[in-house]
N, C-alpha and C. Protein backbone atom coordinates (compact mmCIF):
# COMPACT_ATOMS: atom_id res chain seq x y z
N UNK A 1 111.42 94.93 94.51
CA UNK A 1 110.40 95.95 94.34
C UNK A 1 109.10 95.53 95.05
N UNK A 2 108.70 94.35 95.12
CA UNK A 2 107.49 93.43 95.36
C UNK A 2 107.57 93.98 96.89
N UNK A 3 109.16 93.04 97.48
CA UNK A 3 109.24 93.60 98.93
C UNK A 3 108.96 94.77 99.34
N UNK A 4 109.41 95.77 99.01
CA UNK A 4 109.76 97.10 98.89
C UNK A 4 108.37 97.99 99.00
N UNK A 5 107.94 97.85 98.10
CA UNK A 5 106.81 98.72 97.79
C UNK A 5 105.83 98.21 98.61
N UNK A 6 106.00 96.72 98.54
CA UNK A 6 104.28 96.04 99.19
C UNK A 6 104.34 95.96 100.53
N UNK A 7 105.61 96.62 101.61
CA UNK A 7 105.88 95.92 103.04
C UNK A 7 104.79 96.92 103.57
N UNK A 8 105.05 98.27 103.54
CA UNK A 8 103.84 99.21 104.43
C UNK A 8 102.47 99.01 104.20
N UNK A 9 101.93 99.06 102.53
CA UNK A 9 100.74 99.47 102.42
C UNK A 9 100.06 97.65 103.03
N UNK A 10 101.02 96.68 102.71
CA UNK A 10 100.55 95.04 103.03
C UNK A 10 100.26 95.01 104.63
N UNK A 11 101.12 95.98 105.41
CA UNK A 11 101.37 95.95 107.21
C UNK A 11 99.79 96.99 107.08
N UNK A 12 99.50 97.53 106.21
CA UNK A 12 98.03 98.47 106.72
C UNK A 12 97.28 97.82 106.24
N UNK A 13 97.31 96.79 105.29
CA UNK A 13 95.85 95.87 104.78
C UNK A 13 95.95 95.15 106.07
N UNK A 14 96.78 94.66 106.55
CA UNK A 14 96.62 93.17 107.68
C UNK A 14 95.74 93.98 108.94
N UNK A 15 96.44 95.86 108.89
CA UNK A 15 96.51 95.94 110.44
C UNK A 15 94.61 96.62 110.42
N UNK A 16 94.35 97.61 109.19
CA UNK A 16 93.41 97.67 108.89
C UNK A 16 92.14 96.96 108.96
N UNK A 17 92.42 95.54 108.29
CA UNK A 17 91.20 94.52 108.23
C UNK A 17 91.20 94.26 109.66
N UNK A 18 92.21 93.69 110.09
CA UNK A 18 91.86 93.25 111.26
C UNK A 18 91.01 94.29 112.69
N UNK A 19 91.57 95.18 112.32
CA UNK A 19 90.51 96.36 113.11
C UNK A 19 88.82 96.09 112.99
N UNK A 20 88.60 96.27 111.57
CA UNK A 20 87.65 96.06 110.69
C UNK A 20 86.92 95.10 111.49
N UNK A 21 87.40 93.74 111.39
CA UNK A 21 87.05 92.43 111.93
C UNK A 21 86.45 92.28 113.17
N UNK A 22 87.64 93.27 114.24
CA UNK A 22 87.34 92.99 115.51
C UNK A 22 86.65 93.90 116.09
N UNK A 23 85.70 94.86 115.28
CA UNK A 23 84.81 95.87 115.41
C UNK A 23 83.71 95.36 115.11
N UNK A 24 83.69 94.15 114.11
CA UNK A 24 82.29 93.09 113.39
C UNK A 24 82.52 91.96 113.78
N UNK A 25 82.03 91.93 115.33
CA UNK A 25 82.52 90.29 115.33
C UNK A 25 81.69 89.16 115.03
N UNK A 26 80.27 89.71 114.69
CA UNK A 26 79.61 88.61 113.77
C UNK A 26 80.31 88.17 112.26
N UNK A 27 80.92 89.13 111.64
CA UNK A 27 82.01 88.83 110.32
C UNK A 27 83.05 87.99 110.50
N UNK A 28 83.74 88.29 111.51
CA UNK A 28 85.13 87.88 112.11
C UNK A 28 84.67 86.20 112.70
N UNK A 29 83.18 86.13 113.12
CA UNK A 29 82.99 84.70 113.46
C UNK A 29 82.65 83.84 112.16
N UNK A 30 82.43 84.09 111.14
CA UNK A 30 81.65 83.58 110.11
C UNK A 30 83.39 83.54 109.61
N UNK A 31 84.00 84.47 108.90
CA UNK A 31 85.64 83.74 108.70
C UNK A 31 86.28 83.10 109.83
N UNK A 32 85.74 83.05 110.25
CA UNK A 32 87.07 82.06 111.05
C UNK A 32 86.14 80.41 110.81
N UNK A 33 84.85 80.80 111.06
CA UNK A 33 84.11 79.11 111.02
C UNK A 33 84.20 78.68 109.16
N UNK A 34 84.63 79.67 108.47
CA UNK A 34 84.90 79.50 106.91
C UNK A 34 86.08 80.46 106.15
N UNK A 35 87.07 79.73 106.50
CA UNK A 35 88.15 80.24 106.19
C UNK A 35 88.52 80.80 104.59
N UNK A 36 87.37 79.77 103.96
CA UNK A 36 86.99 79.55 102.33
C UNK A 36 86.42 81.40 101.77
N UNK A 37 86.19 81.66 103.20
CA UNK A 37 85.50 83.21 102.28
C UNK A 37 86.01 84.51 102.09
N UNK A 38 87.50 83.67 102.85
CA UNK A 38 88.93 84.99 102.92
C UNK A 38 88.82 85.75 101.53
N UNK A 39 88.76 85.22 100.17
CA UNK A 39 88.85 86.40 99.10
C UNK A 39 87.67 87.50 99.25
N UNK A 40 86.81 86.97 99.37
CA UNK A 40 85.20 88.20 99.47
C UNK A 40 85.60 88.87 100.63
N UNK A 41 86.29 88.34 101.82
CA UNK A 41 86.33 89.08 102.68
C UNK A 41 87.59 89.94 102.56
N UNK A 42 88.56 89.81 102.24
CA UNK A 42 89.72 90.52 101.73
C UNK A 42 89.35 91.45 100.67
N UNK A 43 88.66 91.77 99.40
CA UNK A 43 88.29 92.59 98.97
C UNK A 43 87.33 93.49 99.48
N UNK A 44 86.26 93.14 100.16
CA UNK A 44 85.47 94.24 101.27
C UNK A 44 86.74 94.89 102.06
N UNK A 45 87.43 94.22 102.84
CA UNK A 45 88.30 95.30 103.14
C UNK A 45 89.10 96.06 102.43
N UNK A 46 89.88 95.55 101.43
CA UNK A 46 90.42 96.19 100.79
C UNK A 46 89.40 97.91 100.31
N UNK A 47 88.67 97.43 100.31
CA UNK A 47 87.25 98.77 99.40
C UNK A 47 87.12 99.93 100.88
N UNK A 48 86.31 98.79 102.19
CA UNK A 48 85.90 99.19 102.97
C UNK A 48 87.12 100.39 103.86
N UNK A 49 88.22 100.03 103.97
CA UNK A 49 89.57 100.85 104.29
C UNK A 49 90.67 100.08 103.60
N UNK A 50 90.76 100.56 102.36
CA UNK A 50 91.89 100.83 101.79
C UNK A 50 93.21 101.41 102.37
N UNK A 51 94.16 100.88 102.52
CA UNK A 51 95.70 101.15 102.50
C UNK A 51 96.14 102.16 102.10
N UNK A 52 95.53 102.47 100.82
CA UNK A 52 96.14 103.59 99.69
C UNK A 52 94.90 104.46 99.43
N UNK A 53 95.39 105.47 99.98
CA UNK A 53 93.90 106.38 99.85
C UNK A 53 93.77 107.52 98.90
N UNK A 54 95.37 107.59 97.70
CA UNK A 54 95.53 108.41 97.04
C UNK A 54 96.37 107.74 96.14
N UNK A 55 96.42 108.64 94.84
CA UNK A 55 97.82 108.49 93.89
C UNK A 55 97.27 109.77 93.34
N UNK A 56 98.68 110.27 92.42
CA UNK A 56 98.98 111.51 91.38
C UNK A 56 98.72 110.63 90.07
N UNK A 57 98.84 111.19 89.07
CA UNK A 57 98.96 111.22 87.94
C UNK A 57 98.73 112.72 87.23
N UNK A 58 99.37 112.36 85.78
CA UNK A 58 100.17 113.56 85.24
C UNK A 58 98.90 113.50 83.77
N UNK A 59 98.98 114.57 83.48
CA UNK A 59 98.26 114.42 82.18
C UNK A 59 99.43 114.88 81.18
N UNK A 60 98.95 113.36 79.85
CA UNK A 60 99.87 113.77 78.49
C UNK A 60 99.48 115.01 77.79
N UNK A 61 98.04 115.34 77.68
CA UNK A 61 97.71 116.22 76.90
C UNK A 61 96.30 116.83 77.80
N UNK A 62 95.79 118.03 76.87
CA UNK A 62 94.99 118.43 77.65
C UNK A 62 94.00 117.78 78.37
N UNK A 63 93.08 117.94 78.88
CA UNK A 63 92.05 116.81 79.46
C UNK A 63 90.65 117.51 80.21
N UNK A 64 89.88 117.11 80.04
CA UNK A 64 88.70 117.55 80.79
C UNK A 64 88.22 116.20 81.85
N UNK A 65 88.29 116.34 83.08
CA UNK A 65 88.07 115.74 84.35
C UNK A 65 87.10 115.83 85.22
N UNK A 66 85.67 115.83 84.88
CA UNK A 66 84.52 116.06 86.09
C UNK A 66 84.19 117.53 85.27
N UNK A 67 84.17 118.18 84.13
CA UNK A 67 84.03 119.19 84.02
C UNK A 67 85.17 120.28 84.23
N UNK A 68 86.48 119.64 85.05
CA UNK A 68 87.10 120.89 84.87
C UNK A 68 88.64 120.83 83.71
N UNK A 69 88.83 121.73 83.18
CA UNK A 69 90.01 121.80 82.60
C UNK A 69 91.58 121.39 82.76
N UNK A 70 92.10 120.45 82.39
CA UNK A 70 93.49 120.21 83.20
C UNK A 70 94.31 119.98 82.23
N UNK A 71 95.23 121.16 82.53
CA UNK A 71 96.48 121.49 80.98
C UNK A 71 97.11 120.07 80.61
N UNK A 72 97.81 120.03 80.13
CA UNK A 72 98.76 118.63 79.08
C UNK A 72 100.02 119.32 80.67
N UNK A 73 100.59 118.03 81.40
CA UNK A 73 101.57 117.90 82.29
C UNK A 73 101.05 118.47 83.87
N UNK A 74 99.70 118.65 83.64
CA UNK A 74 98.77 119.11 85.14
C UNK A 74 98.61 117.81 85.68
N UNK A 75 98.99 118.13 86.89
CA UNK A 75 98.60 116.66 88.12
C UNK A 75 97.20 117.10 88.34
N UNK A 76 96.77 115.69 88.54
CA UNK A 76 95.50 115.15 89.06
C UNK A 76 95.48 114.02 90.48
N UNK A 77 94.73 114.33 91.61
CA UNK A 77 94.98 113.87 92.17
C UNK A 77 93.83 112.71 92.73
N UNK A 78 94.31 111.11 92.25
CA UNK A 78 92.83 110.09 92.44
C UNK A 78 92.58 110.28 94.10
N UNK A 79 91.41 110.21 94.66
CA UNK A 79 91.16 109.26 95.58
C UNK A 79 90.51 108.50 95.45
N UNK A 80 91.68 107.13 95.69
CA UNK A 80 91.28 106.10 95.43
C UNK A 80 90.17 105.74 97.06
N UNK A 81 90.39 106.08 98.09
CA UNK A 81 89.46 105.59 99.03
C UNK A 81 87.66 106.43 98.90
N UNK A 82 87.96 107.60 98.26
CA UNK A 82 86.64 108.06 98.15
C UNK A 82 86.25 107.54 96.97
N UNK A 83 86.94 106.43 95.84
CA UNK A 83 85.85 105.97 94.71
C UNK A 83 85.81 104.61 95.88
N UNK A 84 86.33 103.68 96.74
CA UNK A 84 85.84 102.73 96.98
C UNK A 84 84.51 102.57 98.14
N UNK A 85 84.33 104.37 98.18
CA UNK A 85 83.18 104.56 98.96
C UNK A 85 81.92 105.52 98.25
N UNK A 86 82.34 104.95 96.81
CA UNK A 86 81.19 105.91 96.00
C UNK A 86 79.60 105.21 96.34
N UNK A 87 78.74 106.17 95.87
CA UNK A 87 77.48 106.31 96.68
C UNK A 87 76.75 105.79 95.34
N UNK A 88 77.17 106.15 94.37
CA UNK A 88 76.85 105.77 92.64
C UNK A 88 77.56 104.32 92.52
N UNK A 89 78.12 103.59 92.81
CA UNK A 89 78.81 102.70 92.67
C UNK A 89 78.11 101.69 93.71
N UNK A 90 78.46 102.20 94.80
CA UNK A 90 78.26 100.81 95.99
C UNK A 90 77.12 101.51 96.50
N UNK A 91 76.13 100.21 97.03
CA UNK A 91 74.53 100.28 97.86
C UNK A 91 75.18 100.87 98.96
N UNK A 92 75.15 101.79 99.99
CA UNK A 92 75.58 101.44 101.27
C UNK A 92 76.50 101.38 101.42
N UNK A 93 77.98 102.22 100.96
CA UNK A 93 79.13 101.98 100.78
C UNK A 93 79.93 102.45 102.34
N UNK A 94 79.08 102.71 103.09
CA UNK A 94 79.65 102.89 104.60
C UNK A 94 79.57 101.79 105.69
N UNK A 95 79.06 101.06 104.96
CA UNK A 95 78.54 99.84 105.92
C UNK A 95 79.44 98.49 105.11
N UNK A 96 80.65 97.75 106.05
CA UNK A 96 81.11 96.64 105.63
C UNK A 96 80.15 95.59 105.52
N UNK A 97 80.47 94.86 104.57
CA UNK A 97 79.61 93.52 103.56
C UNK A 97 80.05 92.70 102.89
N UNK A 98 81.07 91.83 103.29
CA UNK A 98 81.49 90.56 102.36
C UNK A 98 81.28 90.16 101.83
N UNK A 99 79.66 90.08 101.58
CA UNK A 99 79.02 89.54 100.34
C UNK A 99 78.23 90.40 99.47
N UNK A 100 79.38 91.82 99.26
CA UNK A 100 78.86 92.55 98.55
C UNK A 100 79.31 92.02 97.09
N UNK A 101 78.27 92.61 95.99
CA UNK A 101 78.92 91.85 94.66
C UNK A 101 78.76 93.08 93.39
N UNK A 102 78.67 94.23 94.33
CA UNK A 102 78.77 95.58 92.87
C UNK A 102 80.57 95.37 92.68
N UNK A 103 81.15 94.84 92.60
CA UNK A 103 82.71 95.18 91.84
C UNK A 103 83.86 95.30 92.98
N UNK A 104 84.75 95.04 92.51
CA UNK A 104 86.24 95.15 93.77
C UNK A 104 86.26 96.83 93.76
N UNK A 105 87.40 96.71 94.58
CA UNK A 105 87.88 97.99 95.21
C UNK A 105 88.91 98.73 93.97
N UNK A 106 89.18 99.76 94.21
CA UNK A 106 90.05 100.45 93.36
C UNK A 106 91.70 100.71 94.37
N UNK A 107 91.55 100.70 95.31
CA UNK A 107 92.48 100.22 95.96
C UNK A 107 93.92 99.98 95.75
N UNK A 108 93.67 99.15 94.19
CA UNK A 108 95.01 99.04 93.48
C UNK A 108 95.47 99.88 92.23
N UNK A 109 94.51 100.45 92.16
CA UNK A 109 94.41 101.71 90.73
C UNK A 109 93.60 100.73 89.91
N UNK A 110 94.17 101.27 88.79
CA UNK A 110 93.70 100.49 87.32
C UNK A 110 94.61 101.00 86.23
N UNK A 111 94.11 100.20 85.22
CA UNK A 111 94.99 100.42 83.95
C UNK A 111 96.46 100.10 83.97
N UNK A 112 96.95 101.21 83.17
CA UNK A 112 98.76 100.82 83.31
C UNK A 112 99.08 100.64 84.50
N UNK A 113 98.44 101.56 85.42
CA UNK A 113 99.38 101.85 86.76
C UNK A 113 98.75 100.94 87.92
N UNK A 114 98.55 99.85 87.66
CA UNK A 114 97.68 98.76 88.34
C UNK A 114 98.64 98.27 89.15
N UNK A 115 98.72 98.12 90.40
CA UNK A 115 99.59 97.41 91.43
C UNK A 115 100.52 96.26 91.21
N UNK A 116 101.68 96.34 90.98
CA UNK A 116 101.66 95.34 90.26
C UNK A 116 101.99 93.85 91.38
N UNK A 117 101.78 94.45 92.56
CA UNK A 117 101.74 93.33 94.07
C UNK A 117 100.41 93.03 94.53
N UNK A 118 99.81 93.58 93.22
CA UNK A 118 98.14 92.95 93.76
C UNK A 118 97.77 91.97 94.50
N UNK A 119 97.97 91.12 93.80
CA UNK A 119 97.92 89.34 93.68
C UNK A 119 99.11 89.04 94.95
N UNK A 120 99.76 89.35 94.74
CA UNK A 120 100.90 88.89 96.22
C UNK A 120 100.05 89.50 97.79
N UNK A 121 99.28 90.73 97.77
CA UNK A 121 99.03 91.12 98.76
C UNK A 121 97.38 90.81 99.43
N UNK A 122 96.78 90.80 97.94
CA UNK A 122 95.92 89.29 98.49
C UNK A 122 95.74 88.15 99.00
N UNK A 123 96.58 87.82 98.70
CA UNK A 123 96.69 86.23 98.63
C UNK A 123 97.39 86.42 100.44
N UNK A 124 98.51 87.00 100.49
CA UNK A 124 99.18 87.11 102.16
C UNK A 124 97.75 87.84 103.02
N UNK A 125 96.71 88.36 102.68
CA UNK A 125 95.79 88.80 103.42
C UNK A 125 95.07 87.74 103.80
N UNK A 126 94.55 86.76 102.21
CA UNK A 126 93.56 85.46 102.63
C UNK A 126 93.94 84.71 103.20
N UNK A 127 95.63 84.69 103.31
CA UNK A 127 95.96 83.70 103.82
C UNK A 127 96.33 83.90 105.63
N UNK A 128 96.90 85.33 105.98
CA UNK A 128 97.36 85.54 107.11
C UNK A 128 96.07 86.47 107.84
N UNK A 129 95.02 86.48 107.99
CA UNK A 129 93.84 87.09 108.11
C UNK A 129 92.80 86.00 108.93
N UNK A 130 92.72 84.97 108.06
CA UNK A 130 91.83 83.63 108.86
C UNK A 130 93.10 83.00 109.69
N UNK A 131 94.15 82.90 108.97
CA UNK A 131 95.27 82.19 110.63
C UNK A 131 95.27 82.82 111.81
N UNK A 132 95.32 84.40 111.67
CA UNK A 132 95.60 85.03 112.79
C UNK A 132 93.99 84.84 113.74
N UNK A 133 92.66 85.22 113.25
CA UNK A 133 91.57 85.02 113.75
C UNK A 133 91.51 83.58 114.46
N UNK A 134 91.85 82.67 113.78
CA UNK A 134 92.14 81.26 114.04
C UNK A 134 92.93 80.81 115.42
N UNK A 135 94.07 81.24 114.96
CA UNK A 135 95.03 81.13 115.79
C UNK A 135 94.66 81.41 117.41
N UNK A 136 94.17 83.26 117.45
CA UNK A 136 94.18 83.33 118.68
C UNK A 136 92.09 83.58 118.34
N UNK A 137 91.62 82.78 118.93
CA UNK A 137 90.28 83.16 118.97
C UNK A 137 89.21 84.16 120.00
N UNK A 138 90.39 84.55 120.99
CA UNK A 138 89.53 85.30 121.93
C UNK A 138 90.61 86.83 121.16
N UNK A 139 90.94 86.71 120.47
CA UNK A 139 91.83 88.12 120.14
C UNK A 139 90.86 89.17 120.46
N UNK A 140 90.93 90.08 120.47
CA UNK A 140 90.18 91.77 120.83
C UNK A 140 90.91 93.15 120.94
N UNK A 141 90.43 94.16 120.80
CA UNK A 141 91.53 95.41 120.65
C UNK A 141 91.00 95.48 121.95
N UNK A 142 92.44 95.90 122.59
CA UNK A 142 92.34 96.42 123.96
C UNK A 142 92.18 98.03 124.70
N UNK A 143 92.09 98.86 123.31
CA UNK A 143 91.64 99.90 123.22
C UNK A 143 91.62 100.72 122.34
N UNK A 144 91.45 101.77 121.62
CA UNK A 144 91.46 102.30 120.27
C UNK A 144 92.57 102.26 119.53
N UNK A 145 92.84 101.97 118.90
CA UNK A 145 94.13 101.66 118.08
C UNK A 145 94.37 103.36 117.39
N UNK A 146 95.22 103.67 116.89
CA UNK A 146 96.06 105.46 117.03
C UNK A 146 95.89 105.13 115.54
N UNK A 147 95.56 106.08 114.43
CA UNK A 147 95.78 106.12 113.42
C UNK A 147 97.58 106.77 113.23
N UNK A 148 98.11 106.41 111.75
CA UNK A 148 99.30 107.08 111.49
C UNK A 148 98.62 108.49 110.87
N UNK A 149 99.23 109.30 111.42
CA UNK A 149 99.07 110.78 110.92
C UNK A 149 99.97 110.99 109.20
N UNK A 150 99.15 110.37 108.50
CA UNK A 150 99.30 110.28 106.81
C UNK A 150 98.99 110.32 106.15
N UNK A 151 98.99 111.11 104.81
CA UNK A 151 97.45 111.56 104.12
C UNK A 151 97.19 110.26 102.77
N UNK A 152 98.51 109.75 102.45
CA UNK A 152 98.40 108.98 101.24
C UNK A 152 98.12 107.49 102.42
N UNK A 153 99.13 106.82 102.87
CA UNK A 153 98.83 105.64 103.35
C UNK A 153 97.90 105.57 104.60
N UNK A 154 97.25 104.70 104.58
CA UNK A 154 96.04 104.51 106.36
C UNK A 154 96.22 103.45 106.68
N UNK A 155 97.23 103.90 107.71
CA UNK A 155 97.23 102.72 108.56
C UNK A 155 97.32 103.05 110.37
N UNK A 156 97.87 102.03 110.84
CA UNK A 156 97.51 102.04 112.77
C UNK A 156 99.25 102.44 113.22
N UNK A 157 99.38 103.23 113.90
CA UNK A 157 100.76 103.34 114.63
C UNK A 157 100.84 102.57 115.85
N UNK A 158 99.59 102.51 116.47
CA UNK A 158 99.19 101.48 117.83
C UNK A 158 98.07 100.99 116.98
N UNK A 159 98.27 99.29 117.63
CA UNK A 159 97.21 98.60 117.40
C UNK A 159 97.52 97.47 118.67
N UNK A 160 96.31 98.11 119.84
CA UNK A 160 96.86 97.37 121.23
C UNK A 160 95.45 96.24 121.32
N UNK A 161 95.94 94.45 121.49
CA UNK A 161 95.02 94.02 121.55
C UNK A 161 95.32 93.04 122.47
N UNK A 162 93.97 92.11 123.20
CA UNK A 162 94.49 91.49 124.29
C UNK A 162 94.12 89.88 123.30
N UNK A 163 95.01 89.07 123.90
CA UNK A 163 94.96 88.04 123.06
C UNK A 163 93.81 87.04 124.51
């Protein structure tokens, strides 16, 4: 399930941040000279472009939502990328910041329905995020990278870069 579920949205955190990165390359120089700051910097991305830019959920019983009415078995639909760019929440929520410290991303939901590859897809970000920067240090996109035409997942269909 871990595999399964976590292979796409994990291939749009890697392919995502790294966009991210190589668009800020004052950020992208500061992780790579401190590899130590991969979690702060892995949750800014995670917030900053999220993977998962939606989920459903069902209501048990009736419910009132923002003011509006939603019967007992009415879908509701989160976006999760427009709360990790709330304006009430985050200073400046359009502008990436690693050392932002209002709260993580929602990214993974919450509550019951909390990711349950959280922690696995972190950890492969902190960890494969400063190697790859590392690794090749002149890396660069070699021209706009193609979004996937998808409304729930965001990620790159091309991501052309010159090493």
């Amino acid at each position: 399930l871990l595999l399964v579920a976590g292979f796409e949205t994990t291939t749009n955190l890697l392919g995502n941040g790294l966009v991210v990165l190589l668009e800020h390359g004052a950020d992208a120089a500061r992780l790579r000279a401190d590899p130590a700051l991969a979690p702060a910097y892995v949750e800014e991305l995670l917030r900053y472009d999220s993977p998962v830019q939606l989920t459903g959920r069902w209501t048990r019983a009736d419910a009132d939502v923002a003011g509006v009415k939603v019967p007992a078995g009415g879908q509701v639909l989160v976006l999760l990328g427009a709360a990790n760019r709330d304006p009430v929440r985050f200073t400046d929520p359009d502008t990436f910041d690693p050392a932002r410290t209002e709260g993580g991303p929602k990214s993974f939901g919450a509550g019951a329905h909390f990711c349950v590859g959280a922690a696995l897809a972190r950890l492969e970000a902190q960890v494969a995020v400063p190697l790859l920067l590392n690794r090749f240090p002149d890396l660069r996109l070699a021209e706009r990278p193609r979004r996937r035409d998808r409304l729930t997942l965001r990620g790159y269909a091309t991501l052309p870069v010159w090493l």
